[in-house]
N, C-alpha and C. Protein backbone atom coordinates (compact mmCIF):
# COMPACT_ATOMS: atom_id res chain seq x y z
N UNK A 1 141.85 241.20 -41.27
CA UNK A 1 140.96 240.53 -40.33
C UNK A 1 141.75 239.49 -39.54
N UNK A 2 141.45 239.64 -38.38
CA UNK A 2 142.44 238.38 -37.11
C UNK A 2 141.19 237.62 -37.00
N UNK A 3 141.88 235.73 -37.12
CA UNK A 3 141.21 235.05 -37.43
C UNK A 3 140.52 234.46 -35.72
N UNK A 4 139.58 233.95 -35.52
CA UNK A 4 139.03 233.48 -33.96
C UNK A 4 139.81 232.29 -33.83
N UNK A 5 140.48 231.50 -34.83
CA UNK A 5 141.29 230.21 -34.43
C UNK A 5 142.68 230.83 -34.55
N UNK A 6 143.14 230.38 -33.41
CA UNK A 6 144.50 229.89 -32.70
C UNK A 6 145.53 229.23 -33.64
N UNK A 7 146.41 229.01 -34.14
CA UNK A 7 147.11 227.80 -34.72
C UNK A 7 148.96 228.14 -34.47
N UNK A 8 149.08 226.71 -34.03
CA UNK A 8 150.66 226.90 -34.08
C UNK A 8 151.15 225.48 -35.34
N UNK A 9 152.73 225.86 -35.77
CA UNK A 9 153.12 224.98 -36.90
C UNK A 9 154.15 224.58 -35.96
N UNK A 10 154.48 223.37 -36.28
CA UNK A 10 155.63 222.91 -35.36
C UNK A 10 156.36 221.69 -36.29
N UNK A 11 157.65 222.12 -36.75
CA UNK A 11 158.33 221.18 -37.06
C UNK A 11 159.02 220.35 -36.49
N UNK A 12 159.00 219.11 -36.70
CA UNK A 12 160.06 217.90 -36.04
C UNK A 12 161.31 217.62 -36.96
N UNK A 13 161.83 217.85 -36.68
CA UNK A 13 163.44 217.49 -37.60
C UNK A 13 164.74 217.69 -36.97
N UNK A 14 165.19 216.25 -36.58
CA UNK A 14 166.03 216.98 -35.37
C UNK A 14 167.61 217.87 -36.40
N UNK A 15 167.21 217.84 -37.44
CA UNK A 15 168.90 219.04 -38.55
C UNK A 15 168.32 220.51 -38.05
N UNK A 16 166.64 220.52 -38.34
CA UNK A 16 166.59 221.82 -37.84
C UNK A 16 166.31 222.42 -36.69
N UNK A 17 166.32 221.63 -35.62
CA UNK A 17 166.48 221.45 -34.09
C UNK A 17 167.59 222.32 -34.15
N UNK A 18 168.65 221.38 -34.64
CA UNK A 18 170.00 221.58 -34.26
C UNK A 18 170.44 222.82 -35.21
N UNK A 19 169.68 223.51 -35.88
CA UNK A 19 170.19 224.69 -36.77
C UNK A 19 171.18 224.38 -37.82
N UNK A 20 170.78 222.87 -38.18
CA UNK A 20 171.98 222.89 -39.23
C UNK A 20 171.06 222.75 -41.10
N UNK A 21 169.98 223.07 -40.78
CA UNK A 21 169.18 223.12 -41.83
C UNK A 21 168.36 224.26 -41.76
N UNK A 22 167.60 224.96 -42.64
CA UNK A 22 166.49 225.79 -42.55
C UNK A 22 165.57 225.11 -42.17
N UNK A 23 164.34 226.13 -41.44
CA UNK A 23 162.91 225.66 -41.75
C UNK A 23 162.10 225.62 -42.79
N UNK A 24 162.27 225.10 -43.70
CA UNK A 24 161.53 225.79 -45.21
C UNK A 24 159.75 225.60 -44.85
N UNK A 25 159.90 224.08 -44.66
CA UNK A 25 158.36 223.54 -44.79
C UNK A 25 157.81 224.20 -43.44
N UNK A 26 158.17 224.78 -42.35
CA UNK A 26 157.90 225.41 -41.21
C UNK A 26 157.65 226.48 -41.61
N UNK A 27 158.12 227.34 -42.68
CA UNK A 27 157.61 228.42 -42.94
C UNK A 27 157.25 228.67 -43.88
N UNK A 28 156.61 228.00 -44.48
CA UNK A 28 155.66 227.51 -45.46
C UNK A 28 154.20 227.16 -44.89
N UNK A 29 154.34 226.34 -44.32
CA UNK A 29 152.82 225.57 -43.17
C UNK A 29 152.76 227.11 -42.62
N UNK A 30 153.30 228.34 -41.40
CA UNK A 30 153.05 229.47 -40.96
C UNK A 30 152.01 230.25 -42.52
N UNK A 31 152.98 230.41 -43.35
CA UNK A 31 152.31 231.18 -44.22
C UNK A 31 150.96 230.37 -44.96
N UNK A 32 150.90 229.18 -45.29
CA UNK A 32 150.20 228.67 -45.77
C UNK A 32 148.54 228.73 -44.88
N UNK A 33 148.84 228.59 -43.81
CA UNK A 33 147.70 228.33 -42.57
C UNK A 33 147.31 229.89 -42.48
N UNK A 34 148.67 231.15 -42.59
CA UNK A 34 147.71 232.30 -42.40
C UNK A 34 146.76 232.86 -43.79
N UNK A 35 147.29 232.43 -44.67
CA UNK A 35 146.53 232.63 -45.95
C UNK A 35 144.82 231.87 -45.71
N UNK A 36 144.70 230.74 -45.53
CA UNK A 36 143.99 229.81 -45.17
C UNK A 36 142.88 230.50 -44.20
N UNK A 37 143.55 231.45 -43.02
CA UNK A 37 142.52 232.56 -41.95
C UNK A 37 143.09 231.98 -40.94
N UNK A 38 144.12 231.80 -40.68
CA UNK A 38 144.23 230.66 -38.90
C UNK A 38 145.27 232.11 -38.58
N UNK A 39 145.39 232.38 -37.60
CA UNK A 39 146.52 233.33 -36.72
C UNK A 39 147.29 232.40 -36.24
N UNK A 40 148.56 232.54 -36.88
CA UNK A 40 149.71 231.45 -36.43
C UNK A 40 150.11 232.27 -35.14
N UNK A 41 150.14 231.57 -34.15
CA UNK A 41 150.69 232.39 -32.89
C UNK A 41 151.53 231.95 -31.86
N UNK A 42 152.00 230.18 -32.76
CA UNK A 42 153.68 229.90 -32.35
C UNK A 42 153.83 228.71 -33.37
N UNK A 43 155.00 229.42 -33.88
CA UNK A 43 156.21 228.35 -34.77
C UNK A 43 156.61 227.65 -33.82
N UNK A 44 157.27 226.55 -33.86
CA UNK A 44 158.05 225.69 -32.33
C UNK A 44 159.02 224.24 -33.94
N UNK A 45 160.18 224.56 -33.23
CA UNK A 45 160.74 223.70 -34.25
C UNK A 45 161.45 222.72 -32.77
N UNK A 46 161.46 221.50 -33.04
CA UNK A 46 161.19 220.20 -32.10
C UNK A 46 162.59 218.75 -32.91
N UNK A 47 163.06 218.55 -31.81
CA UNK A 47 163.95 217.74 -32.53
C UNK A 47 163.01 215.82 -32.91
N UNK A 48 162.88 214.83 -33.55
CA UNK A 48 162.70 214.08 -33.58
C UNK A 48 162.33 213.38 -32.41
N UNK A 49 161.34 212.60 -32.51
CA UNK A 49 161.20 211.72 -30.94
C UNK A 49 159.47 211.40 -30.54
N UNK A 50 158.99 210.47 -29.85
CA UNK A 50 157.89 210.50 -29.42
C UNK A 50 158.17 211.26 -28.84
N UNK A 51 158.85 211.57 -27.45
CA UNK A 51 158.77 212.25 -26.39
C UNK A 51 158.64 213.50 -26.56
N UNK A 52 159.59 214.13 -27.86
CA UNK A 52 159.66 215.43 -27.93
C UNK A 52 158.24 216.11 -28.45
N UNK A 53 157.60 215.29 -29.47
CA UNK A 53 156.85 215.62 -29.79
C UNK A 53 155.46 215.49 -29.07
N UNK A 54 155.43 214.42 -28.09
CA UNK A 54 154.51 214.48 -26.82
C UNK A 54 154.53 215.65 -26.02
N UNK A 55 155.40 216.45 -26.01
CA UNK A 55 155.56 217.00 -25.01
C UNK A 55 155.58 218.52 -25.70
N UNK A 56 155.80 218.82 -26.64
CA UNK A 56 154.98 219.49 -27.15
C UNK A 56 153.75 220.17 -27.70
N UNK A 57 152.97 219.03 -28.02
CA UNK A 57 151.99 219.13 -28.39
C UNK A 57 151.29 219.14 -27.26
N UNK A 58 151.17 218.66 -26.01
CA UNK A 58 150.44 218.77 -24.87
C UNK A 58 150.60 220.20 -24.40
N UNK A 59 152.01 220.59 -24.14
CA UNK A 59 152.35 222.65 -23.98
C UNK A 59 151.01 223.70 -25.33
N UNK A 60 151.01 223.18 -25.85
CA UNK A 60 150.43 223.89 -27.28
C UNK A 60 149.09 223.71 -27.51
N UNK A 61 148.67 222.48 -26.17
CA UNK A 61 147.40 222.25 -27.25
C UNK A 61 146.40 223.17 -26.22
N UNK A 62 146.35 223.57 -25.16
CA UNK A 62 145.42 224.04 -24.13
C UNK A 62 145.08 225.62 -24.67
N UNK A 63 146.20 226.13 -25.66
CA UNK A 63 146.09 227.72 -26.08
C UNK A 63 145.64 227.90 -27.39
N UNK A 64 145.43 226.66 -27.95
CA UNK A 64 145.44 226.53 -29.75
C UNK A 64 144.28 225.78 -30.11
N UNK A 65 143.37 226.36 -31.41
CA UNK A 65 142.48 225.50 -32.13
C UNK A 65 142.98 224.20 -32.97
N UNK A 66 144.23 224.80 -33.34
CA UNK A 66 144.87 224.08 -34.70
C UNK A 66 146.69 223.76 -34.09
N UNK A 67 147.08 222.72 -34.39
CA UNK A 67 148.54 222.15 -34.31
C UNK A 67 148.51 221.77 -35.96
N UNK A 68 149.56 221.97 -36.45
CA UNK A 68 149.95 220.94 -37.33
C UNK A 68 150.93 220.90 -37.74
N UNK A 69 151.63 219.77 -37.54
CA UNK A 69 153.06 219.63 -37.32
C UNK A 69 153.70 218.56 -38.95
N UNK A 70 154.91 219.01 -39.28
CA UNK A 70 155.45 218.82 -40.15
C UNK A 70 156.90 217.89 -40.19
N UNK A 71 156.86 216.79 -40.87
CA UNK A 71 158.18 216.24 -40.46
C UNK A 71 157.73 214.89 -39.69
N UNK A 72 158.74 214.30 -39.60
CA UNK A 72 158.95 212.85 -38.99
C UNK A 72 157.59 211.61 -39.51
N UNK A 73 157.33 212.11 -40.38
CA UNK A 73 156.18 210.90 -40.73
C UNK A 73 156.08 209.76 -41.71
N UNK A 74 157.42 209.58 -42.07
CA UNK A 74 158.24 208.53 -42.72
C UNK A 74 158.36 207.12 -42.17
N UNK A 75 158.96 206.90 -42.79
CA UNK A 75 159.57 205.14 -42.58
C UNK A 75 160.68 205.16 -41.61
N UNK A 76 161.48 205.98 -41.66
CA UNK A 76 162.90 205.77 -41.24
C UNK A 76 163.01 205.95 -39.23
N UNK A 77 163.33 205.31 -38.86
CA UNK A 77 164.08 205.00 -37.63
C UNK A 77 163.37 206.35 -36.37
N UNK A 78 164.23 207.21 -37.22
CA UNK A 78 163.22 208.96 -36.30
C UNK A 78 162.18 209.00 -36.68
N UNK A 79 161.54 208.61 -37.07
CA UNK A 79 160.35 209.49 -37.96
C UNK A 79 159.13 209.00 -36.90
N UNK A 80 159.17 209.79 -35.71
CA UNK A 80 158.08 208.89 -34.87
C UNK A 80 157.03 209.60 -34.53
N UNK A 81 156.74 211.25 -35.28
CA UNK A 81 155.41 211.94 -34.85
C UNK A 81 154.38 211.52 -35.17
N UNK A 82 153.73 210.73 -35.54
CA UNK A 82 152.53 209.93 -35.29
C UNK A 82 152.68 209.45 -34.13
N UNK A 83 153.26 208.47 -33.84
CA UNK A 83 153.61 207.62 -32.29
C UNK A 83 153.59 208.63 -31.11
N UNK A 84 154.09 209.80 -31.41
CA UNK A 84 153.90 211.41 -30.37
C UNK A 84 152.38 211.81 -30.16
N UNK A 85 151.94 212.08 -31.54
CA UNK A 85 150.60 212.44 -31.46
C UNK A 85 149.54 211.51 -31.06
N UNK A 86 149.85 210.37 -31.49
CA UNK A 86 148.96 209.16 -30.52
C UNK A 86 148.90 209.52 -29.07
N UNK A 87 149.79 209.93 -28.29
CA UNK A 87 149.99 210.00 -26.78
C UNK A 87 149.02 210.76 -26.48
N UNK A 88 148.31 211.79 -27.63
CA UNK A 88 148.13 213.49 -27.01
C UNK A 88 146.53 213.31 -27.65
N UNK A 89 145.82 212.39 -28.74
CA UNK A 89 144.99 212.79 -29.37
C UNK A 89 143.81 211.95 -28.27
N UNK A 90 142.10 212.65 -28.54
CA UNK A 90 141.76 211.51 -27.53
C UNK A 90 140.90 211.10 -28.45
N UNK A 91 140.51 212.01 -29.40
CA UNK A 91 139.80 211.26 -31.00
C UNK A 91 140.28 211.14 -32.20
N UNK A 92 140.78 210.22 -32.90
CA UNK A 92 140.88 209.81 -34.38
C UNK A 92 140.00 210.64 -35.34
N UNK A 93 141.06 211.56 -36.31
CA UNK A 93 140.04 211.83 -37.29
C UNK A 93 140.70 211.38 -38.83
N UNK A 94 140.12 210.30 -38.99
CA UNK A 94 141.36 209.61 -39.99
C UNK A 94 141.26 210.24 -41.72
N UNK A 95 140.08 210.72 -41.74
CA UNK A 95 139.85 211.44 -43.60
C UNK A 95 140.91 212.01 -43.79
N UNK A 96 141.12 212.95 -43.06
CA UNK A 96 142.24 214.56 -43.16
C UNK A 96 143.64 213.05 -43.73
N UNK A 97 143.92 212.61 -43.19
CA UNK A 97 145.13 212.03 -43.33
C UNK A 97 145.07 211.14 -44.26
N UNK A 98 144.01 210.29 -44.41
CA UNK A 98 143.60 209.78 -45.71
C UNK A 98 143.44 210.50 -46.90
N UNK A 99 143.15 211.24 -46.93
CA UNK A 99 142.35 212.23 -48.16
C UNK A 99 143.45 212.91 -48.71
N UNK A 100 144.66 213.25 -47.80
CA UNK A 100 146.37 213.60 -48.08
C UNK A 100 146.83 212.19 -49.18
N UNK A 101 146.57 210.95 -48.75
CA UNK A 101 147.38 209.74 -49.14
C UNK A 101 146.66 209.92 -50.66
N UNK A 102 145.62 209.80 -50.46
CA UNK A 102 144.72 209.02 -51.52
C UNK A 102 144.77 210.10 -52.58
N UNK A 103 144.93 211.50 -52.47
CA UNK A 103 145.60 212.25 -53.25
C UNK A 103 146.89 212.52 -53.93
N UNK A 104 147.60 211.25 -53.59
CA UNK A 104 148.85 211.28 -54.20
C UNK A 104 148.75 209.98 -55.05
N UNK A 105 147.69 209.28 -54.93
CA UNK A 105 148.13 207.77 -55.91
C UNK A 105 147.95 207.93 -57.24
N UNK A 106 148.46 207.58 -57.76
CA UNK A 106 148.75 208.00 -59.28
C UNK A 106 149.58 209.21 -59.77
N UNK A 107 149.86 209.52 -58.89
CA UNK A 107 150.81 210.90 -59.11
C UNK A 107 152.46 211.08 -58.02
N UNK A 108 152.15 210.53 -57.09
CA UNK A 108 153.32 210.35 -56.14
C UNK A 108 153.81 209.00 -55.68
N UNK A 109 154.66 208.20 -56.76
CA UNK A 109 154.76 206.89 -56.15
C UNK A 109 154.88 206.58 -54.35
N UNK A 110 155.53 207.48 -53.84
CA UNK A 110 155.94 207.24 -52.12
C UNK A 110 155.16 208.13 -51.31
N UNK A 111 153.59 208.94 -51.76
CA UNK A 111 153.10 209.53 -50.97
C UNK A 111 152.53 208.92 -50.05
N UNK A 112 152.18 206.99 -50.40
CA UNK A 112 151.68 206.47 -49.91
C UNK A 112 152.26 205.66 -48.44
N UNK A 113 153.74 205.89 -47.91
CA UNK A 113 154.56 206.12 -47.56
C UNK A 113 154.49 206.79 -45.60
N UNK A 114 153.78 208.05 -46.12
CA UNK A 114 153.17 208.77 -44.99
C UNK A 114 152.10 207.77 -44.03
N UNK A 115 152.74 208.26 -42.90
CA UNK A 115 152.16 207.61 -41.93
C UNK A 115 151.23 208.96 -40.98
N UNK A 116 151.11 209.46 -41.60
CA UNK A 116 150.59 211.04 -40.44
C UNK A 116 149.15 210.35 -40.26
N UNK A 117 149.04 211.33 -39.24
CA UNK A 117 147.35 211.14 -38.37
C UNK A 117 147.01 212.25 -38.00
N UNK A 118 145.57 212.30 -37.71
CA UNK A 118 145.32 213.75 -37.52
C UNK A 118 144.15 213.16 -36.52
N UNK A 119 144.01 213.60 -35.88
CA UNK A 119 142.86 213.77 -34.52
C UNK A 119 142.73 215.04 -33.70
N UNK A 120 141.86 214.80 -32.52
CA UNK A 120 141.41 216.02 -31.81
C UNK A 120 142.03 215.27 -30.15
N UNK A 121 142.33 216.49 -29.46
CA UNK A 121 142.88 216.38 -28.18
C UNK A 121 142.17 217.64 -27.51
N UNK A 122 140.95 217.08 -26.87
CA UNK A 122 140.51 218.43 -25.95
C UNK A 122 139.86 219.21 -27.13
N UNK A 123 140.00 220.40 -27.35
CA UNK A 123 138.90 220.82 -28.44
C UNK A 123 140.32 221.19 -29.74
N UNK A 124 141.15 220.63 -29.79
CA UNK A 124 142.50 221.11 -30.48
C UNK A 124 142.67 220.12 -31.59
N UNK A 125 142.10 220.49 -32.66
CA UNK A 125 142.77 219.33 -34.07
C UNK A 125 144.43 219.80 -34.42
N UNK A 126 144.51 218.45 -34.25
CA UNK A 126 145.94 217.95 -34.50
C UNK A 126 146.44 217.15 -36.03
N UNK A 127 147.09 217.63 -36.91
CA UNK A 127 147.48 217.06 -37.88
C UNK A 127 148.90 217.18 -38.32
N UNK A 128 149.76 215.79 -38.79
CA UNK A 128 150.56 215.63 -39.44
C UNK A 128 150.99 215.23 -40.82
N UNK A 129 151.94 216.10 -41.24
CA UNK A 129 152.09 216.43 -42.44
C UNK A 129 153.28 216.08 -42.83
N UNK A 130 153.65 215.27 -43.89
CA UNK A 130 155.16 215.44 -44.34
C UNK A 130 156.05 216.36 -44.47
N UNK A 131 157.44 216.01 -44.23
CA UNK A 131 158.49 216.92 -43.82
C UNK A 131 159.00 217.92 -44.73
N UNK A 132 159.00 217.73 -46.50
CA UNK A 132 159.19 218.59 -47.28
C UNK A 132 158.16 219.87 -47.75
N UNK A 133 158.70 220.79 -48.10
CA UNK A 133 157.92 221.64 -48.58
C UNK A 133 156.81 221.69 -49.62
N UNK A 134 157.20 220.56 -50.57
CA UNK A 134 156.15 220.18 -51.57
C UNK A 134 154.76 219.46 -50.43
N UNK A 135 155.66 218.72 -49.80
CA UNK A 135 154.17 217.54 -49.54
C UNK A 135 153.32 218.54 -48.44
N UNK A 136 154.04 219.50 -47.84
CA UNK A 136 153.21 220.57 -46.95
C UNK A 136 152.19 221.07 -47.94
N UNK A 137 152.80 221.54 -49.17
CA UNK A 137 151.86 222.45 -49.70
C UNK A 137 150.91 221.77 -50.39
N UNK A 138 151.12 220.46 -50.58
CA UNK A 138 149.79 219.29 -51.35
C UNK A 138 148.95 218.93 -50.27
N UNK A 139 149.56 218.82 -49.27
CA UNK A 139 148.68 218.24 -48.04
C UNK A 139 147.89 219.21 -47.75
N UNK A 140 147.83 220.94 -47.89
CA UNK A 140 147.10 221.57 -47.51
C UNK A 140 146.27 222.01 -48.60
N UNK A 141 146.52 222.12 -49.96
CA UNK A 141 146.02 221.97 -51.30
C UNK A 141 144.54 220.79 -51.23
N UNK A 142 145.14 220.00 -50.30
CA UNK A 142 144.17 218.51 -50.10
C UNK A 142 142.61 219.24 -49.02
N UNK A 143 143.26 219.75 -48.05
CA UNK A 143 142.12 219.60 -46.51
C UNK A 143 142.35 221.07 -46.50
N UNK A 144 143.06 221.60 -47.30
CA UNK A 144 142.93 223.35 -46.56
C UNK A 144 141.10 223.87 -46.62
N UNK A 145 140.38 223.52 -47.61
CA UNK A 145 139.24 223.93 -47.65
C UNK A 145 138.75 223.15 -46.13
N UNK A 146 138.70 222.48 -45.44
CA UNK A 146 137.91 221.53 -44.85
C UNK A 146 138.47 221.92 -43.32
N UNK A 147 139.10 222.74 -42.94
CA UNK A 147 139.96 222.66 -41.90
C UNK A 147 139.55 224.38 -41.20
N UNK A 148 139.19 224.93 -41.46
CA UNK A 148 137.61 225.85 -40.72
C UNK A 148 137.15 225.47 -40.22
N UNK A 149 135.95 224.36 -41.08
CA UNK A 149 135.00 223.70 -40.63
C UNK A 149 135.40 223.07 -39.70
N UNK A 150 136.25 221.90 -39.55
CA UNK A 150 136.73 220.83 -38.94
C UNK A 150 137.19 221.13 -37.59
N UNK A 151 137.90 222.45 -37.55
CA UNK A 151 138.09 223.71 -36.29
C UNK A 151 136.59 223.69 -35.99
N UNK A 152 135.83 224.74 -36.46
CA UNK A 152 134.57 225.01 -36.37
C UNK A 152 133.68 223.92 -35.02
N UNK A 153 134.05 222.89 -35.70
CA UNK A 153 132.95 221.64 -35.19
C UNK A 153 134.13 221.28 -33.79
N UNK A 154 135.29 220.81 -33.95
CA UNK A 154 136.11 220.57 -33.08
C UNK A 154 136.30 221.60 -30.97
N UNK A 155 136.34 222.80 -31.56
CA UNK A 155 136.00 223.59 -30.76
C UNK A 155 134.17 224.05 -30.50
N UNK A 156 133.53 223.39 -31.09
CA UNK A 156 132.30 223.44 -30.74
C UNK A 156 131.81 224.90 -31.15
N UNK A 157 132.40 225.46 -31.88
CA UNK A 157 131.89 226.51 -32.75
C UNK A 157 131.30 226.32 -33.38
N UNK A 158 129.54 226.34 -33.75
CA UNK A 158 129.23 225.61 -34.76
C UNK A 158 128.64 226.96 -35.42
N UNK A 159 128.39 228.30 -34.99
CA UNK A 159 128.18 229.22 -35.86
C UNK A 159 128.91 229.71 -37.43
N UNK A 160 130.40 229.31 -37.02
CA UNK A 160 130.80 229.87 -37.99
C UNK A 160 130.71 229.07 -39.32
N UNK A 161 130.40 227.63 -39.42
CA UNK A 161 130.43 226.79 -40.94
C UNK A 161 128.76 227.07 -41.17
N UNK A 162 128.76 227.18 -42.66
CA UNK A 162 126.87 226.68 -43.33
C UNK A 162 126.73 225.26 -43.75
């Protein structure tokens, strides 16, 4: 079955920009999201940066239900895809990104750490996810049930949730 939502995964990391790393958690989030029902229908790997990631996510968001991008949502110096996705979102949807954090306390001393955000731009939910492969697959372990719906309502589909 081909799913009615759109979704692209897009990693920020400028090692795997530059091909000097794999995509693991990039192709992980692809497979994870098609298991989930989303038709991944562009990977896009993005070097570090507001800009880069502004400027991405604006190319991506006019064709797509779903973005969710992986990487840069740290402490450190690059780590500025939140500050990207701020540029692009025009509503705050702060649970999804909360509900990631608050699922790691007591179990992940530095999950709390993550700075990701998730909002809507135009009818397109946007979410960021930490850069490793573990925290991809907890973060979607977290909101994967909720992220249909959240499509659903976002694109003004309201047939498909009960």
């Amino acid at each position: 079955m081909v799913s009615k939502y759109r979704a692209a995964a897009v990693t920020v990391s400028n090692s795997a920009a530059a091909g000097r790393t794999d995509d693991r958690s990039g192709s992980l989030l692809e497979e994870r999201l098609t298991i989930l029902g989303f038709e991944v229908v562009n990977r896009v790997v993005i070097p570090d940066g507001i800009e880069s990631v502004e400027t991405a996510l604006r190319k991506l968001v006019p064709d797509h239900d779903l973005i969710v991008t992986t990487g840069g949502t740290g402490l450190s110096p690059t780590d500025l895809t939140p500050e990207g996705t701020l540029r692009v979102v025009d509503r705050m949807v702060p649970g999804l990104a909360e509900a990631m954090r608050a699922a790691t306390f007591g179990k992940i001393p530095f999950g709390m750490l993550s700075r990701g955000v998730s909002g809507v731009a135009g009818s397109c939910l946007i979410i960021n996810l930490p850069g490793s492969p573990k925290a991809v697959a907890e973060g979607l372990d977290v909101i994967g049930e909720a992220l249909d719906h959240a499509v659903a309502i976002a694109t003004g589909d309201f047939g498909r949730h009960d």
